[in-house]
N, C-alpha and C. Protein backbone atom coordinates (compact mmCIF):
# COMPACT_ATOMS: atom_id res chain seq x y z
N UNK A 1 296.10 51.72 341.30
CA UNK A 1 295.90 52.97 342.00
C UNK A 1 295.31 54.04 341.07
N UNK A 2 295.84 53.85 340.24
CA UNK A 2 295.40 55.29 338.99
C UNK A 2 294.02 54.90 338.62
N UNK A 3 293.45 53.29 338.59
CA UNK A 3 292.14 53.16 338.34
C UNK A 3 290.96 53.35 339.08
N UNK A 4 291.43 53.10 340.56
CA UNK A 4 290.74 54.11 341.53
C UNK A 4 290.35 55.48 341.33
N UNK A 5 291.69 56.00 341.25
CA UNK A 5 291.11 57.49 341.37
C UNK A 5 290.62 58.15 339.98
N UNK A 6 290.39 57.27 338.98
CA UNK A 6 289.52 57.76 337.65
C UNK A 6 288.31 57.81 338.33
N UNK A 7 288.08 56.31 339.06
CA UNK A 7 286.64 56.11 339.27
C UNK A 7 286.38 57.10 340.32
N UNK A 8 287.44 57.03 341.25
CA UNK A 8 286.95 58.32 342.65
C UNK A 8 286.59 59.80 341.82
N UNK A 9 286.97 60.14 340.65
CA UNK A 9 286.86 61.42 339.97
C UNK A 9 285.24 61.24 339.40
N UNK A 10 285.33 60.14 338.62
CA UNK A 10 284.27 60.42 337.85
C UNK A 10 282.72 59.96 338.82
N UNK A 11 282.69 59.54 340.08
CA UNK A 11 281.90 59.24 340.64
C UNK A 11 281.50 60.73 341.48
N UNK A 12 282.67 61.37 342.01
CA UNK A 12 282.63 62.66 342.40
C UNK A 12 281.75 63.46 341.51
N UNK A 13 281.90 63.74 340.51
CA UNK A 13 281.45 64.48 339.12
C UNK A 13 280.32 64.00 339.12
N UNK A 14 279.88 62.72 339.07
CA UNK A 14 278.57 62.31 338.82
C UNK A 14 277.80 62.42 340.03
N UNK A 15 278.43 63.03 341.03
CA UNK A 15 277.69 63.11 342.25
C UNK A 15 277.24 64.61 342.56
N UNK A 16 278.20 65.37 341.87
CA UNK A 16 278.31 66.73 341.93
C UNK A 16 277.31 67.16 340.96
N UNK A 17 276.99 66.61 339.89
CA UNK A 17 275.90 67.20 338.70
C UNK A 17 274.79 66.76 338.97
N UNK A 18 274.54 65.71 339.91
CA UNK A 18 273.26 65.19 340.62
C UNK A 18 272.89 66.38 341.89
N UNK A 19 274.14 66.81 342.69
CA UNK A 19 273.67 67.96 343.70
C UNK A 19 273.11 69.43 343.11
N UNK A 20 274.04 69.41 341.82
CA UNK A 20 273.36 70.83 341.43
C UNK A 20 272.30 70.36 340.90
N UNK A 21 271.46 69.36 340.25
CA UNK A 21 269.94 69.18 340.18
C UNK A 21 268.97 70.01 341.20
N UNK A 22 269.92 69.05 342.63
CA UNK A 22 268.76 69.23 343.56
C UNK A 22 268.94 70.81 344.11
N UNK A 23 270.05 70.97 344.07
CA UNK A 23 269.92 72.59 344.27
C UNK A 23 269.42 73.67 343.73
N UNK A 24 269.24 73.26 342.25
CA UNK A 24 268.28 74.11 341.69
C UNK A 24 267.15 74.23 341.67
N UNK A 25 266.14 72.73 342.04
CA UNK A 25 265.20 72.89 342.80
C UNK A 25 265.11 73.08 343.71
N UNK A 26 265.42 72.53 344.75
CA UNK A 26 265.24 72.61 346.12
C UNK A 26 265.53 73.56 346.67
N UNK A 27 266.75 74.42 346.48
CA UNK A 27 267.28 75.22 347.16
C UNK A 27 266.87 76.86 346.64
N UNK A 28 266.46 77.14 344.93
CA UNK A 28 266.39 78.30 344.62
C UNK A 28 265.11 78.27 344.54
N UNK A 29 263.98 77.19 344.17
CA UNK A 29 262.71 77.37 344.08
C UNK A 29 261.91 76.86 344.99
N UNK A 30 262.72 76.54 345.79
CA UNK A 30 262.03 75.82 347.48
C UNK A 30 260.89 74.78 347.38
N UNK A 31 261.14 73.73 345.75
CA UNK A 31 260.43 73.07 345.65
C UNK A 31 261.28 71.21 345.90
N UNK A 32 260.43 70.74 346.54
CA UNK A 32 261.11 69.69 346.64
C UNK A 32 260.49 68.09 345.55
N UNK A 33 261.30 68.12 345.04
CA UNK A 33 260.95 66.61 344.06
C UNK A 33 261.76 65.94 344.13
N UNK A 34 261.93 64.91 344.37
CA UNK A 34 262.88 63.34 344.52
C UNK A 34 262.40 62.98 343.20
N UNK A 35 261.90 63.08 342.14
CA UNK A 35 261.43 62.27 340.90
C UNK A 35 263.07 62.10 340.46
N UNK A 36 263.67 62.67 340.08
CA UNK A 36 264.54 62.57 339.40
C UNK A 36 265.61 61.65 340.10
N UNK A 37 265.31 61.33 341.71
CA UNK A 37 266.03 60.20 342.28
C UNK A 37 265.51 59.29 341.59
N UNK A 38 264.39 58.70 341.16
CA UNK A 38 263.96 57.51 341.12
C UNK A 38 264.43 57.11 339.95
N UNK A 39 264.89 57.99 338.54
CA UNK A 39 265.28 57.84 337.18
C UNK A 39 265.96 57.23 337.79
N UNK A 40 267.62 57.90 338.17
CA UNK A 40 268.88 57.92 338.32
C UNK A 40 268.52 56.11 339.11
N UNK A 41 267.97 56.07 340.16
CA UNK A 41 268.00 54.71 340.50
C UNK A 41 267.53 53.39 339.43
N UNK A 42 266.60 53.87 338.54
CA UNK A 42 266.62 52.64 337.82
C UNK A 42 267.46 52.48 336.88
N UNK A 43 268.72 53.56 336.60
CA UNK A 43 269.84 53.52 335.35
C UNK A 43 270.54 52.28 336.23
N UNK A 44 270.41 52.57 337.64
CA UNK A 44 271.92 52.41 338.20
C UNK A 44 271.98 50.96 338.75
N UNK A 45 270.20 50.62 339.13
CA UNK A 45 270.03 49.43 339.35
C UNK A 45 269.97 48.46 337.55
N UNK A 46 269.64 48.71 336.81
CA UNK A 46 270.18 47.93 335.43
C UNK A 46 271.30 47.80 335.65
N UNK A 47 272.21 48.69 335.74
CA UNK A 47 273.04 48.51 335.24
C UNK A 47 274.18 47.59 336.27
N UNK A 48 273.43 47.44 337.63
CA UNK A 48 274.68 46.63 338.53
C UNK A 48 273.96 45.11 338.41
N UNK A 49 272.67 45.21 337.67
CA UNK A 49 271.88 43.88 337.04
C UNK A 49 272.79 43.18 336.05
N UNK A 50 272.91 44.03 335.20
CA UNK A 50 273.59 43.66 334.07
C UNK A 50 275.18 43.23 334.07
N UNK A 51 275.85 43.75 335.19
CA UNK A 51 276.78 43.95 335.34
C UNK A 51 277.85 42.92 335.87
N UNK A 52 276.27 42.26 336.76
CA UNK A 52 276.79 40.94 337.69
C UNK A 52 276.29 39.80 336.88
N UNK A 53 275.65 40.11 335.75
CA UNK A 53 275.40 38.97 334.85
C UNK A 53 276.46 38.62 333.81
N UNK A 54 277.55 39.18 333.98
CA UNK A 54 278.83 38.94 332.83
C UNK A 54 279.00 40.45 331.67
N UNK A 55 278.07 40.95 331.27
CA UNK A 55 277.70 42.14 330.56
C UNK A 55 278.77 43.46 331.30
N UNK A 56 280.00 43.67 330.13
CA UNK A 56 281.14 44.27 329.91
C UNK A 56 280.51 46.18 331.00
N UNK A 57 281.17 46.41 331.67
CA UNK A 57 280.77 47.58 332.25
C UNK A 57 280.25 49.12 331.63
N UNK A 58 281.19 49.02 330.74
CA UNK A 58 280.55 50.41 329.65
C UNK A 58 279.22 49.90 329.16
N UNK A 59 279.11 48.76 328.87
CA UNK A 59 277.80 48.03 327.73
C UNK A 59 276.30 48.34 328.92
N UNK A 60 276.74 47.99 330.29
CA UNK A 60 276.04 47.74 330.77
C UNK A 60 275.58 49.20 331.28
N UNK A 61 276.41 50.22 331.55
CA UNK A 61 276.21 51.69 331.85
C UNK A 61 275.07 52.14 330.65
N UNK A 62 275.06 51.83 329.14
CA UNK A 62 274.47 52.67 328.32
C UNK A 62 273.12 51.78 328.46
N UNK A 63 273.36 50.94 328.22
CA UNK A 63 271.96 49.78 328.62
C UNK A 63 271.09 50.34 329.66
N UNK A 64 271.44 51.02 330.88
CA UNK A 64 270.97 50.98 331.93
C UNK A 64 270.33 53.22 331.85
N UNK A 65 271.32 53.33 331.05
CA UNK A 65 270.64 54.97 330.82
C UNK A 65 269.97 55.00 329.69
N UNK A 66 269.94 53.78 328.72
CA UNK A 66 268.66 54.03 327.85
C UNK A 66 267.33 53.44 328.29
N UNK A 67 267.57 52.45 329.60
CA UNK A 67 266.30 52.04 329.86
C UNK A 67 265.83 52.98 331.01
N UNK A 68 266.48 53.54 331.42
CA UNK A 68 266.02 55.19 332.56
C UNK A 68 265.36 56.10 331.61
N UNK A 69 266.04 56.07 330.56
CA UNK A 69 265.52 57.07 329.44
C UNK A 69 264.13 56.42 328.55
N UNK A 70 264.20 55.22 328.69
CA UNK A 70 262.56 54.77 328.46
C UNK A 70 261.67 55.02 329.03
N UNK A 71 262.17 54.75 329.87
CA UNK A 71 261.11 54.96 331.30
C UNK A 71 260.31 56.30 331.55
N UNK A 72 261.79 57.16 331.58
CA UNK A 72 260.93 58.47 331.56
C UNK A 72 260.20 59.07 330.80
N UNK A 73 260.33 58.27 329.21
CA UNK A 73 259.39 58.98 328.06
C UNK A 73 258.22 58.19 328.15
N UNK A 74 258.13 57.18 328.65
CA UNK A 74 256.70 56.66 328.57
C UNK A 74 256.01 56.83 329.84
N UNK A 75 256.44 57.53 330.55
CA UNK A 75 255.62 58.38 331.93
C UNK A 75 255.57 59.56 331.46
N UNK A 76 256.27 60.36 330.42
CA UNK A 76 255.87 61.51 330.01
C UNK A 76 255.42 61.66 329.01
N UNK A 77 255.59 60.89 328.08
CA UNK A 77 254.77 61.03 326.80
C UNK A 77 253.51 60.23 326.51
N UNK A 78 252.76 60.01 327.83
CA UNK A 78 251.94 59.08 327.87
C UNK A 78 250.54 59.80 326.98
N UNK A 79 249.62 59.11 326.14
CA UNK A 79 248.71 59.64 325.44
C UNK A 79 247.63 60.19 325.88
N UNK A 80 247.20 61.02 325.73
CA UNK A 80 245.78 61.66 327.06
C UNK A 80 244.81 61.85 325.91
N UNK A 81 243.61 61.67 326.47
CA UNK A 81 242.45 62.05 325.56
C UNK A 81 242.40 63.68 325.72
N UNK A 82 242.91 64.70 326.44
CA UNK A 82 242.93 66.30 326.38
C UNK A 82 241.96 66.90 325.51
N UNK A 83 242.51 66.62 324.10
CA UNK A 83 242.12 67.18 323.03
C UNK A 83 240.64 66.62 323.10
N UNK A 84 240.23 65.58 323.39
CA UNK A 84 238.52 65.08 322.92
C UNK A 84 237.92 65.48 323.90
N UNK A 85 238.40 65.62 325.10
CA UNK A 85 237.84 66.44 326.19
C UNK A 85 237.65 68.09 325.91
N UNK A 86 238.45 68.51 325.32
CA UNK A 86 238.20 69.92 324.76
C UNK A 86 237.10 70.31 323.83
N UNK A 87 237.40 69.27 323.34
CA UNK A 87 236.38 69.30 321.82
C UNK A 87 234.91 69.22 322.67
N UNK A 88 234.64 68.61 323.12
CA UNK A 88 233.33 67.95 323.21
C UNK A 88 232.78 69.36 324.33
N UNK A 89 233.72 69.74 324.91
CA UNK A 89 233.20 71.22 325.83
C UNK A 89 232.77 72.52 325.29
């Protein structure tokens, strides 16, 4: 029973810091972006990948937010020619 309601807490919490995301866009700048659904879905799908493959549940949680966190740096830190386009203008 007590391990339930860790998880009922901390799923709450993790649900609650996901709403104030969207409320701070959506609701104060009346802009709407789902991008940040799609991160959160590929942490969450690793990690129920990993999870059902034998791979210990904490192991598989950090596994699954460093490969969300890959993800998003190589869609954002992707290399642009900018600068040679500048130059050459």
């Amino acid at each position: 029973m007590v391990s339930y309601l860790v998880s009922l807490v901390i799923f709450t919490a993790l649900y609650a810091i996901f709403s104030l995301g969207l409320n701070l866009q959506w609701g104060f700048t009346g802009l709407i972006n789902f991008g940040h659904v799609a991160f959160m879905t590929v942490g969450a799908y690793a990690t129920v990948l990993l999870s059902t493959q034998g791979v210990p549940l904490i192991l598989a949680a950090l596994i699954g937010a460093a490969l969300a966190a890959f993800w998003v740096c190589s869609l954002v830190f992707q290399p642009c020619d900018c600068e040679k386009t500048i130059l050459r203008s």
